[in-house]
PDB file of N, CA and C in Angstrom:
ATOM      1  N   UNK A   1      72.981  51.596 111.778  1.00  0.00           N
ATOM      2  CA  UNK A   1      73.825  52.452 112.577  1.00  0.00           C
ATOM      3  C   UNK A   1      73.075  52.886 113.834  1.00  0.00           C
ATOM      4  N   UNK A   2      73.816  53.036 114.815  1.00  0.00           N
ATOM      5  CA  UNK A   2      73.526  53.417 116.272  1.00  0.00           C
ATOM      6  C   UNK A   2      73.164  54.953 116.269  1.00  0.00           C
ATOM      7  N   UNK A   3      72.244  55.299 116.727  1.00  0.00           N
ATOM      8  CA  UNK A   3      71.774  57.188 117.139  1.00  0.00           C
ATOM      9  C   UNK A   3      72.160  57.181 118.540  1.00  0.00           C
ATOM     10  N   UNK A   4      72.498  57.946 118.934  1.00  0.00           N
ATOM     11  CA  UNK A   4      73.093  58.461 120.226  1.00  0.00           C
ATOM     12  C   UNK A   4      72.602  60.085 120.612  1.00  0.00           C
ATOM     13  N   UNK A   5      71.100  59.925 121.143  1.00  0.00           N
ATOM     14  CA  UNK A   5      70.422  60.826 121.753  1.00  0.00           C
ATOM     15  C   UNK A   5      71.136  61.780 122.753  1.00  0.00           C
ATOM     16  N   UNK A   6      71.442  62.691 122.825  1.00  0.00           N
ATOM     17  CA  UNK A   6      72.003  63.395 123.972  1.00  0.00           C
ATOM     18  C   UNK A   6      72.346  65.107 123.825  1.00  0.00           C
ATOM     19  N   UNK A   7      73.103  65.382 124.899  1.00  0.00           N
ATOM     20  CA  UNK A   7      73.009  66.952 125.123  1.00  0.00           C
ATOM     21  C   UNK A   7      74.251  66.789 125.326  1.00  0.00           C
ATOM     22  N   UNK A   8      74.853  68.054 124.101  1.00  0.00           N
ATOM     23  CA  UNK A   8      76.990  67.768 124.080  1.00  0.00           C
ATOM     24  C   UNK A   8      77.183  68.175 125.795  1.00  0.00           C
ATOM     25  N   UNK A   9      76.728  68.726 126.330  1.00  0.00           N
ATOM     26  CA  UNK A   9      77.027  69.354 127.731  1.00  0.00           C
ATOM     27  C   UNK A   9      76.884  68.654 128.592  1.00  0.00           C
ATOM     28  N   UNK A  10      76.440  67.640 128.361  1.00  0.00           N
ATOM     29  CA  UNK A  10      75.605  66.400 129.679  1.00  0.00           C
ATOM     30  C   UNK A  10      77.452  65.806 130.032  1.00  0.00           C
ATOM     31  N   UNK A  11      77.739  65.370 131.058  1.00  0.00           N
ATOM     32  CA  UNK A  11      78.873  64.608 131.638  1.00  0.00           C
ATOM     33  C   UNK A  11      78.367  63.261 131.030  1.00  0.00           C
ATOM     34  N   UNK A  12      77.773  62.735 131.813  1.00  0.00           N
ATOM     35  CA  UNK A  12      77.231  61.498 131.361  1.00  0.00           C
ATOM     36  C   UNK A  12      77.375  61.118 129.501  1.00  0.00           C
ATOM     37  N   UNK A  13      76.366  62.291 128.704  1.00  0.00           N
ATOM     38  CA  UNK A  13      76.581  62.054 127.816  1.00  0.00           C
ATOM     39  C   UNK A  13      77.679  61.787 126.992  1.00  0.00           C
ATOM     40  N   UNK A  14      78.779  62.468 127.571  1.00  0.00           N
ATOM     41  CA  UNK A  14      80.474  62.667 126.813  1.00  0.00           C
ATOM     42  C   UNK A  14      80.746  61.765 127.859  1.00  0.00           C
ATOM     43  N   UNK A  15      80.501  60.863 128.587  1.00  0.00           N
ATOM     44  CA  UNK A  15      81.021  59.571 128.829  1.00  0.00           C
ATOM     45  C   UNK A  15      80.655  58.376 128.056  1.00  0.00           C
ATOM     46  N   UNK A  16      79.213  58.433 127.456  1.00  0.00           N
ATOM     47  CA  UNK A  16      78.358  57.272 126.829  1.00  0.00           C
ATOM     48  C   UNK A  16      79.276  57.398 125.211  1.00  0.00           C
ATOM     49  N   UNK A  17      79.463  58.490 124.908  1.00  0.00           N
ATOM     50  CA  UNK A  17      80.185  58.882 123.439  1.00  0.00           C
ATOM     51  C   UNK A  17      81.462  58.353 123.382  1.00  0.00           C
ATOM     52  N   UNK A  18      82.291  58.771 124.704  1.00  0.00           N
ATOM     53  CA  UNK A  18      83.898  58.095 124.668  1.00  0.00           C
ATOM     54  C   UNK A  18      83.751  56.620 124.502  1.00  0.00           C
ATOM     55  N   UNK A  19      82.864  55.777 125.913  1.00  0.00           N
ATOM     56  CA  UNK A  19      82.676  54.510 125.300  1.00  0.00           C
ATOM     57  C   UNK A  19      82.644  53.590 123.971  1.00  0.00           C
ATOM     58  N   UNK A  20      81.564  54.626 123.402  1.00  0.00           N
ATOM     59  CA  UNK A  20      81.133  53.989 122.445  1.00  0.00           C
ATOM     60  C   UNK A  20      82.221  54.383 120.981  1.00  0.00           C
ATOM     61  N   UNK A  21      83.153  55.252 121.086  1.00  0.00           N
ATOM     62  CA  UNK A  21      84.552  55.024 120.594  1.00  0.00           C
ATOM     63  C   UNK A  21      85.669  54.369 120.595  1.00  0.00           C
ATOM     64  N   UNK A  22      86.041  54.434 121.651  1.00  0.00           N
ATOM     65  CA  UNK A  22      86.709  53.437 122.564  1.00  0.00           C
ATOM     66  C   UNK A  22      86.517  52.109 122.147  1.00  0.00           C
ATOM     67  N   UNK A  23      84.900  51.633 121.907  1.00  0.00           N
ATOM     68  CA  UNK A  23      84.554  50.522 121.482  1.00  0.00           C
ATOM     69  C   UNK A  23      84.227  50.127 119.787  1.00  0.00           C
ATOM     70  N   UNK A  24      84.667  51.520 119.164  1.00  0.00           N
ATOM     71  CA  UNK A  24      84.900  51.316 117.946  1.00  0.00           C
ATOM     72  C   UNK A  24      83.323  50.958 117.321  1.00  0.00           C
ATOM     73  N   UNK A  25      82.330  51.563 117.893  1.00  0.00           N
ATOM     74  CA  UNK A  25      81.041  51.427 117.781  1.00  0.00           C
ATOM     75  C   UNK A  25      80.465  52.568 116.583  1.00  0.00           C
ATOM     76  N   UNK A  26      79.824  52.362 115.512  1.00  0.00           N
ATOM     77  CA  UNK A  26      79.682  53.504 114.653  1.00  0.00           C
ATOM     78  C   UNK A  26      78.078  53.824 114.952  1.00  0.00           C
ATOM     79  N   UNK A  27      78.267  55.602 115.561  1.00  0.00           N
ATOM     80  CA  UNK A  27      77.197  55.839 115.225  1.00  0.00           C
ATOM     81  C   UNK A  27      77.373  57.165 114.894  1.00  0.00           C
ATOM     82  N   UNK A  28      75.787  57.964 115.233  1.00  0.00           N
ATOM     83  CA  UNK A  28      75.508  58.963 114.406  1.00  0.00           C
ATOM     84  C   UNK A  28      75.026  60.084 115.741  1.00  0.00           C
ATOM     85  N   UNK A  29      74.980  61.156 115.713  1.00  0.00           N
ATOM     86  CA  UNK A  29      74.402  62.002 117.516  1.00  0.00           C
ATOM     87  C   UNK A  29      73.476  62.907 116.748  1.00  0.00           C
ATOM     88  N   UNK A  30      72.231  62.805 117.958  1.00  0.00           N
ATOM     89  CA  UNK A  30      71.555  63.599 117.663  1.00  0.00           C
ATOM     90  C   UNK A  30      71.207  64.348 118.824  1.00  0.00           C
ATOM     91  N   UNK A  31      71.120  65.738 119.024  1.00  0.00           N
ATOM     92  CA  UNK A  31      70.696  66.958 120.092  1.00  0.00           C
ATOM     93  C   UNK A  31      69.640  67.078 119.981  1.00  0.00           C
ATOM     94  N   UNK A  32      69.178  66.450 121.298  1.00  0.00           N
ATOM     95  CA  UNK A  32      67.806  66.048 121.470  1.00  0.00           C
ATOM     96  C   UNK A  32      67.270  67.535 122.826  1.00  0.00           C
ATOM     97  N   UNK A  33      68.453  68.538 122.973  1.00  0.00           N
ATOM     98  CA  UNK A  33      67.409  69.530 123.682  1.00  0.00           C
ATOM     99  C   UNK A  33      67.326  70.336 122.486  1.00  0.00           C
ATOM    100  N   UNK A  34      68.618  70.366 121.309  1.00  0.00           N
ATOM    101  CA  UNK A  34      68.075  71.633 120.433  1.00  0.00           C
ATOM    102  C   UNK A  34      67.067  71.087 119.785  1.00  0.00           C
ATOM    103  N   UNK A  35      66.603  69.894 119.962  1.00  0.00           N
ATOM    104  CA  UNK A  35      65.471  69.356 118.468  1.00  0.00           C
ATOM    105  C   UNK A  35      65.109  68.017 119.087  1.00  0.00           C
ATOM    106  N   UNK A  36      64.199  68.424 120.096  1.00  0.00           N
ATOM    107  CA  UNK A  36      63.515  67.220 120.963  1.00  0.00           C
ATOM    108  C   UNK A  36      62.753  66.044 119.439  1.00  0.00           C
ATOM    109  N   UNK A  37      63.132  64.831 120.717  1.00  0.00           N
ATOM    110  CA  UNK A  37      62.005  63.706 119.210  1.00  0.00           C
ATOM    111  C   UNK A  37      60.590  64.190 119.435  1.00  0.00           C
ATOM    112  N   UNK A  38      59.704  63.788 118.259  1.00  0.00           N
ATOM    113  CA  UNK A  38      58.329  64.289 118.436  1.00  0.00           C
ATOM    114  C   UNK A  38      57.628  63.643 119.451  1.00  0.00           C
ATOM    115  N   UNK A  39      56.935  63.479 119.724  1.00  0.00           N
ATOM    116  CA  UNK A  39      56.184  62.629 120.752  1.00  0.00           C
ATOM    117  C   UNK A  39      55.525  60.977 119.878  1.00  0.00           C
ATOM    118  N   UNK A  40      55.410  61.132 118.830  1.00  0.00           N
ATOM    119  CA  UNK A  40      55.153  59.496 117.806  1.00  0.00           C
ATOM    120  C   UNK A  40      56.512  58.845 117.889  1.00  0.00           C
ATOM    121  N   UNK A  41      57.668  59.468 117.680  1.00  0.00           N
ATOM    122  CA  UNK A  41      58.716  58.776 118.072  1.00  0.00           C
ATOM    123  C   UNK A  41      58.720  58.057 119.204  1.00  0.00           C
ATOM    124  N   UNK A  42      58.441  59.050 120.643  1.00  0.00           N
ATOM    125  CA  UNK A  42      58.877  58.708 121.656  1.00  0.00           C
ATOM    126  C   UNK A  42      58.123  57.511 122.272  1.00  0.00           C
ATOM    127  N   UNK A  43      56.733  57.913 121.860  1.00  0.00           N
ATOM    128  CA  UNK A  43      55.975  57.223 121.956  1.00  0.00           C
ATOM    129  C   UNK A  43      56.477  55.630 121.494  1.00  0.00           C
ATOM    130  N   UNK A  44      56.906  55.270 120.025  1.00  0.00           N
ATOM    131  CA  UNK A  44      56.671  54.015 119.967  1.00  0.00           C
ATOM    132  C   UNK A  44      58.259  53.817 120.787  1.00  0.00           C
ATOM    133  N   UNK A  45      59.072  54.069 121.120  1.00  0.00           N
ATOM    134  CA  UNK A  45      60.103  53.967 121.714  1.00  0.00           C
ATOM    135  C   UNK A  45      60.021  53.198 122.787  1.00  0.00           C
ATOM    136  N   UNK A  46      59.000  53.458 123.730  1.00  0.00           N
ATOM    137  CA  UNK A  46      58.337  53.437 124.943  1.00  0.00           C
ATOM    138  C   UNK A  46      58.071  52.174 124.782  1.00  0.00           C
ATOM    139  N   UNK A  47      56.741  52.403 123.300  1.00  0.00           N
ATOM    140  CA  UNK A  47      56.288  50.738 123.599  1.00  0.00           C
ATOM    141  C   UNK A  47      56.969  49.524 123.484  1.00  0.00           C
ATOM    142  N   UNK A  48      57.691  50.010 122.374  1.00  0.00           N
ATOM    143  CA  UNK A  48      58.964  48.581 122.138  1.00  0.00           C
ATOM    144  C   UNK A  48      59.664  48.526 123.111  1.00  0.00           C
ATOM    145  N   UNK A  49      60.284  49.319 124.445  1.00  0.00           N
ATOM    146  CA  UNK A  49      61.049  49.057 124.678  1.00  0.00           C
ATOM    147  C   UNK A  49      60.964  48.382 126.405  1.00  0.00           C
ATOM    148  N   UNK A  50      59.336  48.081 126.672  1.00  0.00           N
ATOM    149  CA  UNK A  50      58.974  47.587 127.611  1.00  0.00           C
ATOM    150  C   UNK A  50      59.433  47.805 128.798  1.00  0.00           C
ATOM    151  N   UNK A  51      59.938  49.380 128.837  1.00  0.00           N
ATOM    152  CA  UNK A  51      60.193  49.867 130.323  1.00  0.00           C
ATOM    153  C   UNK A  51      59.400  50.890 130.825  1.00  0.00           C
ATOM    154  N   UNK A  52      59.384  50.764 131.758  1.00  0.00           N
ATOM    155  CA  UNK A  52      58.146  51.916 132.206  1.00  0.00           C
ATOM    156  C   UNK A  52      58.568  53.268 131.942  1.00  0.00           C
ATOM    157  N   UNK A  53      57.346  53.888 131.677  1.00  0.00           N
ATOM    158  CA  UNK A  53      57.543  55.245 131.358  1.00  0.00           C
ATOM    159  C   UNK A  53      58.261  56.518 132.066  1.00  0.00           C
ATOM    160  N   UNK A  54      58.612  55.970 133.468  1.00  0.00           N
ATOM    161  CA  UNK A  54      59.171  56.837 134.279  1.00  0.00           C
ATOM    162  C   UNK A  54      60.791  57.209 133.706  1.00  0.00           C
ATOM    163  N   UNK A  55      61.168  55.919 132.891  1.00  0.00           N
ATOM    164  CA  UNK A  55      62.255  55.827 132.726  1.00  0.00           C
ATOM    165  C   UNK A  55      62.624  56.559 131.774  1.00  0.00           C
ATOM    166  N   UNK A  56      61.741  56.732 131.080  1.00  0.00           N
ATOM    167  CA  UNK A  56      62.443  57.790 130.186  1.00  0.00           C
ATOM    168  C   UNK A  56      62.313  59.429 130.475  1.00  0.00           C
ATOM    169  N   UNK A  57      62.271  59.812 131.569  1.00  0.00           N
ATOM    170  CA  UNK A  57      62.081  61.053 132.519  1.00  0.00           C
ATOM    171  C   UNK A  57      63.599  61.200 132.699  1.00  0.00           C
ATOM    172  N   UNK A  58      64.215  62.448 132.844  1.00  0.00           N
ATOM    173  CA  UNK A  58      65.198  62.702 133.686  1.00  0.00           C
ATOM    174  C   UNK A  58      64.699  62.998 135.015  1.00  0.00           C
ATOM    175  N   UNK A  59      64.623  62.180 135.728  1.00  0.00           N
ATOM    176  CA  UNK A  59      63.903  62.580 137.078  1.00  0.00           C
ATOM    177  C   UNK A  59      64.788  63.598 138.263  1.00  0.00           C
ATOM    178  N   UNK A  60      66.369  63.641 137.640  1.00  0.00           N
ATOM    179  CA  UNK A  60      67.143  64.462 138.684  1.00  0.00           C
ATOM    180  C   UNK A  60      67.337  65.694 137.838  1.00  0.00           C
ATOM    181  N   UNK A  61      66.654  66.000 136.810  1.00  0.00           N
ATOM    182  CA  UNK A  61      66.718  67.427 136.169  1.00  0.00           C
ATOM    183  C   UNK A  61      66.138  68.238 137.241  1.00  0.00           C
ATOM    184  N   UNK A  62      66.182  69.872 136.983  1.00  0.00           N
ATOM    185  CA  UNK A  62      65.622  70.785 137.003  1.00  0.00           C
ATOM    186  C   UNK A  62      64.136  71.012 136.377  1.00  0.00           C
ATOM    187  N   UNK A  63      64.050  70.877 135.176  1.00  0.00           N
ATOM    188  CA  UNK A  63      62.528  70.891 135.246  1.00  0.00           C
ATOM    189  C   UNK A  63      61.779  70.280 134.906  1.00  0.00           C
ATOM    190  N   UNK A  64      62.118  68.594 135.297  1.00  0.00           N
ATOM    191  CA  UNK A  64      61.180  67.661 136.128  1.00  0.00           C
ATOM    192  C   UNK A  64      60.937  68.146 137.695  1.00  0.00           C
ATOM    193  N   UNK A  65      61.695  68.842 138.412  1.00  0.00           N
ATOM    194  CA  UNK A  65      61.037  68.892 139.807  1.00  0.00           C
ATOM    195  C   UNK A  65      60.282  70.274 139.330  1.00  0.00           C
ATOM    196  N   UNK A  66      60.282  71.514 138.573  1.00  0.00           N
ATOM    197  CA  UNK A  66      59.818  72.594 138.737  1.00  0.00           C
ATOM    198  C   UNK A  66      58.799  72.379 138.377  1.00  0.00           C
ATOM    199  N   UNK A  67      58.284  71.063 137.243  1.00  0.00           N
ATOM    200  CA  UNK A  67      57.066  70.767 136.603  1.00  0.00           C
ATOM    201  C   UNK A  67      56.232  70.205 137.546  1.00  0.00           C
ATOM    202  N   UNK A  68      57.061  69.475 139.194  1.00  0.00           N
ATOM    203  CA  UNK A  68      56.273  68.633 140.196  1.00  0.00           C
ATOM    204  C   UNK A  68      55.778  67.384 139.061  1.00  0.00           C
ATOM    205  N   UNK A  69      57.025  67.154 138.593  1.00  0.00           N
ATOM    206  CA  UNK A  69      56.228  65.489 137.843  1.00  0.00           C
ATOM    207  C   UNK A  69      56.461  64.305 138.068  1.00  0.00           C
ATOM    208  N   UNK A  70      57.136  64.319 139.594  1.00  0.00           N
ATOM    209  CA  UNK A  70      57.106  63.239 140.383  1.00  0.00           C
ATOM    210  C   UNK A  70      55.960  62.127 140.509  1.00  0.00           C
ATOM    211  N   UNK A  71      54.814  63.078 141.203  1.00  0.00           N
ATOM    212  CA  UNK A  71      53.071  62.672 141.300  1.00  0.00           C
ATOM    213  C   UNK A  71      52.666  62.313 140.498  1.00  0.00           C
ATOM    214  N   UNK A  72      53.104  63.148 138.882  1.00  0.00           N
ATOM    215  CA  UNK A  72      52.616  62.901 137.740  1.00  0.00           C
ATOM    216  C   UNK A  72      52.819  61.871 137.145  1.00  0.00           C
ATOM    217  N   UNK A  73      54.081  61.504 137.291  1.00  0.00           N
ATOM    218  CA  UNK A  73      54.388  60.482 136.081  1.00  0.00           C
ATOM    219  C   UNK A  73      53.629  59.200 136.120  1.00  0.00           C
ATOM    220  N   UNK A  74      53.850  58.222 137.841  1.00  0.00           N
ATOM    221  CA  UNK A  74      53.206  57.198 137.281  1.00  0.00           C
ATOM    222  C   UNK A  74      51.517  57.192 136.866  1.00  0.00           C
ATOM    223  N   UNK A  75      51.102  58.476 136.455  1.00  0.00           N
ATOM    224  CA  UNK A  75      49.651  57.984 135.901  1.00  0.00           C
ATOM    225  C   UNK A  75      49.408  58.553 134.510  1.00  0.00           C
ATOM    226  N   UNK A  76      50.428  59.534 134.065  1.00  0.00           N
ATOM    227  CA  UNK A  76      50.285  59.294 132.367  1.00  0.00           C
ATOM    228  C   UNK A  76      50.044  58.026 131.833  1.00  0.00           C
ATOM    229  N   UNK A  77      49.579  58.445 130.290  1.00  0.00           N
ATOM    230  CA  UNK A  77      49.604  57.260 129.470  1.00  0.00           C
ATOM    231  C   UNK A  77      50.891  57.597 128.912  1.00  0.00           C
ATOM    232  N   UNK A  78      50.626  56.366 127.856  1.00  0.00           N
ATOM    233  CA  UNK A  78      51.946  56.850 127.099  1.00  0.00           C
ATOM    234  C   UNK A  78      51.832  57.802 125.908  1.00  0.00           C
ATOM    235  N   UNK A  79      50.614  57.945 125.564  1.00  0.00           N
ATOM    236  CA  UNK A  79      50.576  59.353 124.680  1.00  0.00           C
ATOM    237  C   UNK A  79      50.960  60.824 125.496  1.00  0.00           C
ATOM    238  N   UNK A  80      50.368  61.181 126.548  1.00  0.00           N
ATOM    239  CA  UNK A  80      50.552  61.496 127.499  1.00  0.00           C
ATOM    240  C   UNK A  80      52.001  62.414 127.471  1.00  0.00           C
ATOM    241  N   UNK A  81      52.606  61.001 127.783  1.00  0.00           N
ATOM    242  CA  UNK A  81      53.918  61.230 128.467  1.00  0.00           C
ATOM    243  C   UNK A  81      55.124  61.500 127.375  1.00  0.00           C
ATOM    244  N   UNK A  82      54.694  60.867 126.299  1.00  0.00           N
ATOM    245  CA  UNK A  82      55.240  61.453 124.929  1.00  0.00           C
ATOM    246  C   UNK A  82      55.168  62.534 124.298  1.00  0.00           C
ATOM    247  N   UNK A  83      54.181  63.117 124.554  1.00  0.00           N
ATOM    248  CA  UNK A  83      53.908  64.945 124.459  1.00  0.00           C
ATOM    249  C   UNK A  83      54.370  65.805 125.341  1.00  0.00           C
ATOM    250  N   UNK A  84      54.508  65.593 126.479  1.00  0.00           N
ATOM    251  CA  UNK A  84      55.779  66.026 127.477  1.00  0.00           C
ATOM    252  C   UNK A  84      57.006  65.645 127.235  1.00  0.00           C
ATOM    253  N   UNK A  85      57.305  65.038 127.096  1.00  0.00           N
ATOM    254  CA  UNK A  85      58.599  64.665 126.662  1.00  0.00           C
ATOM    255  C   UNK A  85      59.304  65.391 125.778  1.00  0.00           C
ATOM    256  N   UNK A  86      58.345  65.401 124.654  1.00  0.00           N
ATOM    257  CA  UNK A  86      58.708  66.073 123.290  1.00  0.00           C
ATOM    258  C   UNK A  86      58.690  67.529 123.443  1.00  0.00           C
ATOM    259  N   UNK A  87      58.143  68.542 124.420  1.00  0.00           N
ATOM    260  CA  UNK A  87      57.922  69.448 124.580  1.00  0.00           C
ATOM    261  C   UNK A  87      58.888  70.052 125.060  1.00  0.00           C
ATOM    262  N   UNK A  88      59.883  68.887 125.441  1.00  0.00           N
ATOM    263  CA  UNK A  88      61.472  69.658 126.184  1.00  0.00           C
ATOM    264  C   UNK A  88      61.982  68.587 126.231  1.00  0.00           C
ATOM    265  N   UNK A  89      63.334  68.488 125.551  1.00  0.00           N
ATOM    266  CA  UNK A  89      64.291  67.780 125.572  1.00  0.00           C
ATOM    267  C   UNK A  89      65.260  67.337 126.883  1.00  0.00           C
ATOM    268  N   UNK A  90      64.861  68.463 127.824  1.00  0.00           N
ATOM    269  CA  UNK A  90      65.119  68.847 129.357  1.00  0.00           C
ATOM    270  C   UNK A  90      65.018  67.694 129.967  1.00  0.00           C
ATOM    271  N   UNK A  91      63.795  67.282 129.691  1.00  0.00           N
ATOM    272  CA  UNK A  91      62.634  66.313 130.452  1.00  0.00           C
ATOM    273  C   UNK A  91      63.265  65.070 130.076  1.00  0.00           C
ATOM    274  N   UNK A  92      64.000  64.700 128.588  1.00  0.00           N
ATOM    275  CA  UNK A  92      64.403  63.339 128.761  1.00  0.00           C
ATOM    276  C   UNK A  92      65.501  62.988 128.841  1.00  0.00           C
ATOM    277  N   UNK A  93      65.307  61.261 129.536  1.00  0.00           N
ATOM    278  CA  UNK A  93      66.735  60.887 130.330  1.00  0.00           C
ATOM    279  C   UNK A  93      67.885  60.438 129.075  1.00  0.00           C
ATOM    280  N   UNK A  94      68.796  60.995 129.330  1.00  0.00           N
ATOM    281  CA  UNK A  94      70.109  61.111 128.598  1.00  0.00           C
ATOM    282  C   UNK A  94      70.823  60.505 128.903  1.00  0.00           C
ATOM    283  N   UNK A  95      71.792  59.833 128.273  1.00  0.00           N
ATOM    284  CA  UNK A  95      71.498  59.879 126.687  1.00  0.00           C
ATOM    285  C   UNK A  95      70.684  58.616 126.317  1.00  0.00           C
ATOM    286  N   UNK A  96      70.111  58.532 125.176  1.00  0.00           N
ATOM    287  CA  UNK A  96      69.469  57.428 124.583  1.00  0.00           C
ATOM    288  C   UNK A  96      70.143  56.915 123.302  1.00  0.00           C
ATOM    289  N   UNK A  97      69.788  55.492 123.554  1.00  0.00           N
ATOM    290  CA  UNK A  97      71.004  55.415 122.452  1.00  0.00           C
ATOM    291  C   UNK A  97      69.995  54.025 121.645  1.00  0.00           C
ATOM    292  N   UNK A  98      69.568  54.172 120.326  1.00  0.00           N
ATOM    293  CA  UNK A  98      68.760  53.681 119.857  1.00  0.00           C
ATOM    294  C   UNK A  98      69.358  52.855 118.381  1.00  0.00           C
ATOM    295  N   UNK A  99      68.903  51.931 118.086  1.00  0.00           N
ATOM    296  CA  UNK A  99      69.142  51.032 116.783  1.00  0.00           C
ATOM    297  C   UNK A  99      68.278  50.693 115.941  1.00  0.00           C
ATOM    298  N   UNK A 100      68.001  50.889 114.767  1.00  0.00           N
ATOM    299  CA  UNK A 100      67.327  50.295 113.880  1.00  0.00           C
ATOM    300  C   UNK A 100      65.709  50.437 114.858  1.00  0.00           C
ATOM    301  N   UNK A 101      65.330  51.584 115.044  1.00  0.00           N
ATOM    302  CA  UNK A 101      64.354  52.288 115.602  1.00  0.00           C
ATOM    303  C   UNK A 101      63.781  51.456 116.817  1.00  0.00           C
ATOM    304  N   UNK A 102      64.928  50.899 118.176  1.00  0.00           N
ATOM    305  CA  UNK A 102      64.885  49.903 119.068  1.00  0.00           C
ATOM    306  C   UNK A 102      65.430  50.702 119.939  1.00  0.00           C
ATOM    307  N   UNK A 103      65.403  51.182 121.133  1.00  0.00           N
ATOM    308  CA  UNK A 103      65.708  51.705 122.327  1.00  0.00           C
ATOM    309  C   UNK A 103      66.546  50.138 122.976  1.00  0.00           C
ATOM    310  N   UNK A 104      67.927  50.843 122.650  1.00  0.00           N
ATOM    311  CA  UNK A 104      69.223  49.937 123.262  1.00  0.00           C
ATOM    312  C   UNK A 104      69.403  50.620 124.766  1.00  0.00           C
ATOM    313  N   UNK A 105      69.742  51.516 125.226  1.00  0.00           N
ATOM    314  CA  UNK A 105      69.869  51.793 126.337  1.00  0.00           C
ATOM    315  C   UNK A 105      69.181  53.156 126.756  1.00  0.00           C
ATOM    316  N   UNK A 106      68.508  53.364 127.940  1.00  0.00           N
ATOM    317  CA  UNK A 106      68.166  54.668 128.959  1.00  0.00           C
ATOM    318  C   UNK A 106      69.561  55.315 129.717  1.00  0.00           C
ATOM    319  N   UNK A 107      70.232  56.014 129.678  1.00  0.00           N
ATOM    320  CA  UNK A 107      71.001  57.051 130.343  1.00  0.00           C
ATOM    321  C   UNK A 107      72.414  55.556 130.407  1.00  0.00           C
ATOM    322  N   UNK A 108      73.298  55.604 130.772  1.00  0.00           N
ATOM    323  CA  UNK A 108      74.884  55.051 130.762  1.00  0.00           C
ATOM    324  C   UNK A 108      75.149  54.198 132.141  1.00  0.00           C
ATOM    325  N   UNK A 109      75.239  52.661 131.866  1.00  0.00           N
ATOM    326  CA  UNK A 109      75.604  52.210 132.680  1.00  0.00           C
ATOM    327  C   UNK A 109      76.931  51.044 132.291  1.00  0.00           C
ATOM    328  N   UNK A 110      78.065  51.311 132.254  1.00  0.00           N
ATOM    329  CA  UNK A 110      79.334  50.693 130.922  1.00  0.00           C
ATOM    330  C   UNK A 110      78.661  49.463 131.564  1.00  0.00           C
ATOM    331  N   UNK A 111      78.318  48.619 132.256  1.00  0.00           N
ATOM    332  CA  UNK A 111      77.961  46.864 132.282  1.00  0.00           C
ATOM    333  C   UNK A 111      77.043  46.649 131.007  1.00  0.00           C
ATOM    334  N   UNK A 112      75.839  47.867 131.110  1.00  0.00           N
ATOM    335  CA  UNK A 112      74.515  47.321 130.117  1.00  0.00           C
ATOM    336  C   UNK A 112      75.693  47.374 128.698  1.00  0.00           C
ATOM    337  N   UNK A 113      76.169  48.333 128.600  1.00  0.00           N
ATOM    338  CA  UNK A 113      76.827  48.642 127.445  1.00  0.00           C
ATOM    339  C   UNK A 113      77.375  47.407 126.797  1.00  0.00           C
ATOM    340  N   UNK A 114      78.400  47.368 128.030  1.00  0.00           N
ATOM    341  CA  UNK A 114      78.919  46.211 127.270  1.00  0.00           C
ATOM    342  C   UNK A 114      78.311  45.103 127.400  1.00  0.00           C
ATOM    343  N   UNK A 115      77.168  44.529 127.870  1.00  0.00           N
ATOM    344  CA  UNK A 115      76.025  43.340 127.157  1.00  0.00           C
ATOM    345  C   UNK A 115      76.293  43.283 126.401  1.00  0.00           C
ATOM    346  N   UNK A 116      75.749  44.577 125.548  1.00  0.00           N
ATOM    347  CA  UNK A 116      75.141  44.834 124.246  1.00  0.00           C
ATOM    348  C   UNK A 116      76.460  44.337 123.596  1.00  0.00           C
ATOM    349  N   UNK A 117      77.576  45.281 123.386  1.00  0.00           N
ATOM    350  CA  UNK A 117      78.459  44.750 122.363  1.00  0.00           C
ATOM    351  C   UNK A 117      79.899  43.998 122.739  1.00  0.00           C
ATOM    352  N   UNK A 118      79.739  43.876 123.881  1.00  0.00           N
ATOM    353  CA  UNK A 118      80.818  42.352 123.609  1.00  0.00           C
ATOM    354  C   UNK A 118      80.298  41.374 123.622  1.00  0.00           C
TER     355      UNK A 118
END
């Protein structure tokens, strides 16, 4: 079954959710600002999922700019950047939508989507 990382309040997110109804897709949601993933999660997330670490930043949040982690990001590691992450649910890009512990998509784009399942 599909996890569907996100914040009920996000627009985006209650667009990635209708989709994935719409498409008769079964998954499961998890509120990732009330109960950020730990940073070992995020961490191997990262590595399997061979995108750079910036990407899993909300970089147009609020407090990614108040943190100034523009400068920052590209020189974390990925332990690093997984302990920030985990430290605020704020910080990551929404929604995530994960399989059989595989990072399927970073934040909603209906083309990637539908790759995946048509």
């Amino acid at each position: 079954m599909y996890t569907l990382y996100w914040y009920p309040k996000c627009s985006t997110c209650k667009k990635t959710k209708a989709w994935l109804e719409a498409h008769q897709v079964a998954f499961e949601t998890y509120d990732m600002i009330q109960a950020p993933p730990d940073a070992k999660q995020i961490a191997h997330w990262i590595e399997v999922s061979d995108l750079p670490v910036r990407r899993f930043f909300n970089t147009s949040g609020m407090k990614y700019r108040e943190l100034g982690l523009k400068d920052q990001v590209p020189h974390l590691t990925i332990e690093e950047a997984s302990v920030l992450l985990s430290s605020d649910g704020m910080l990551i890009k929404r929604p995530l939508l994960v399989y059989d512990d595989q990072v399927v998509a970073v934040g909603f784009k209906e083309t990637d989507y539908e790759g995946v399942f048509e």
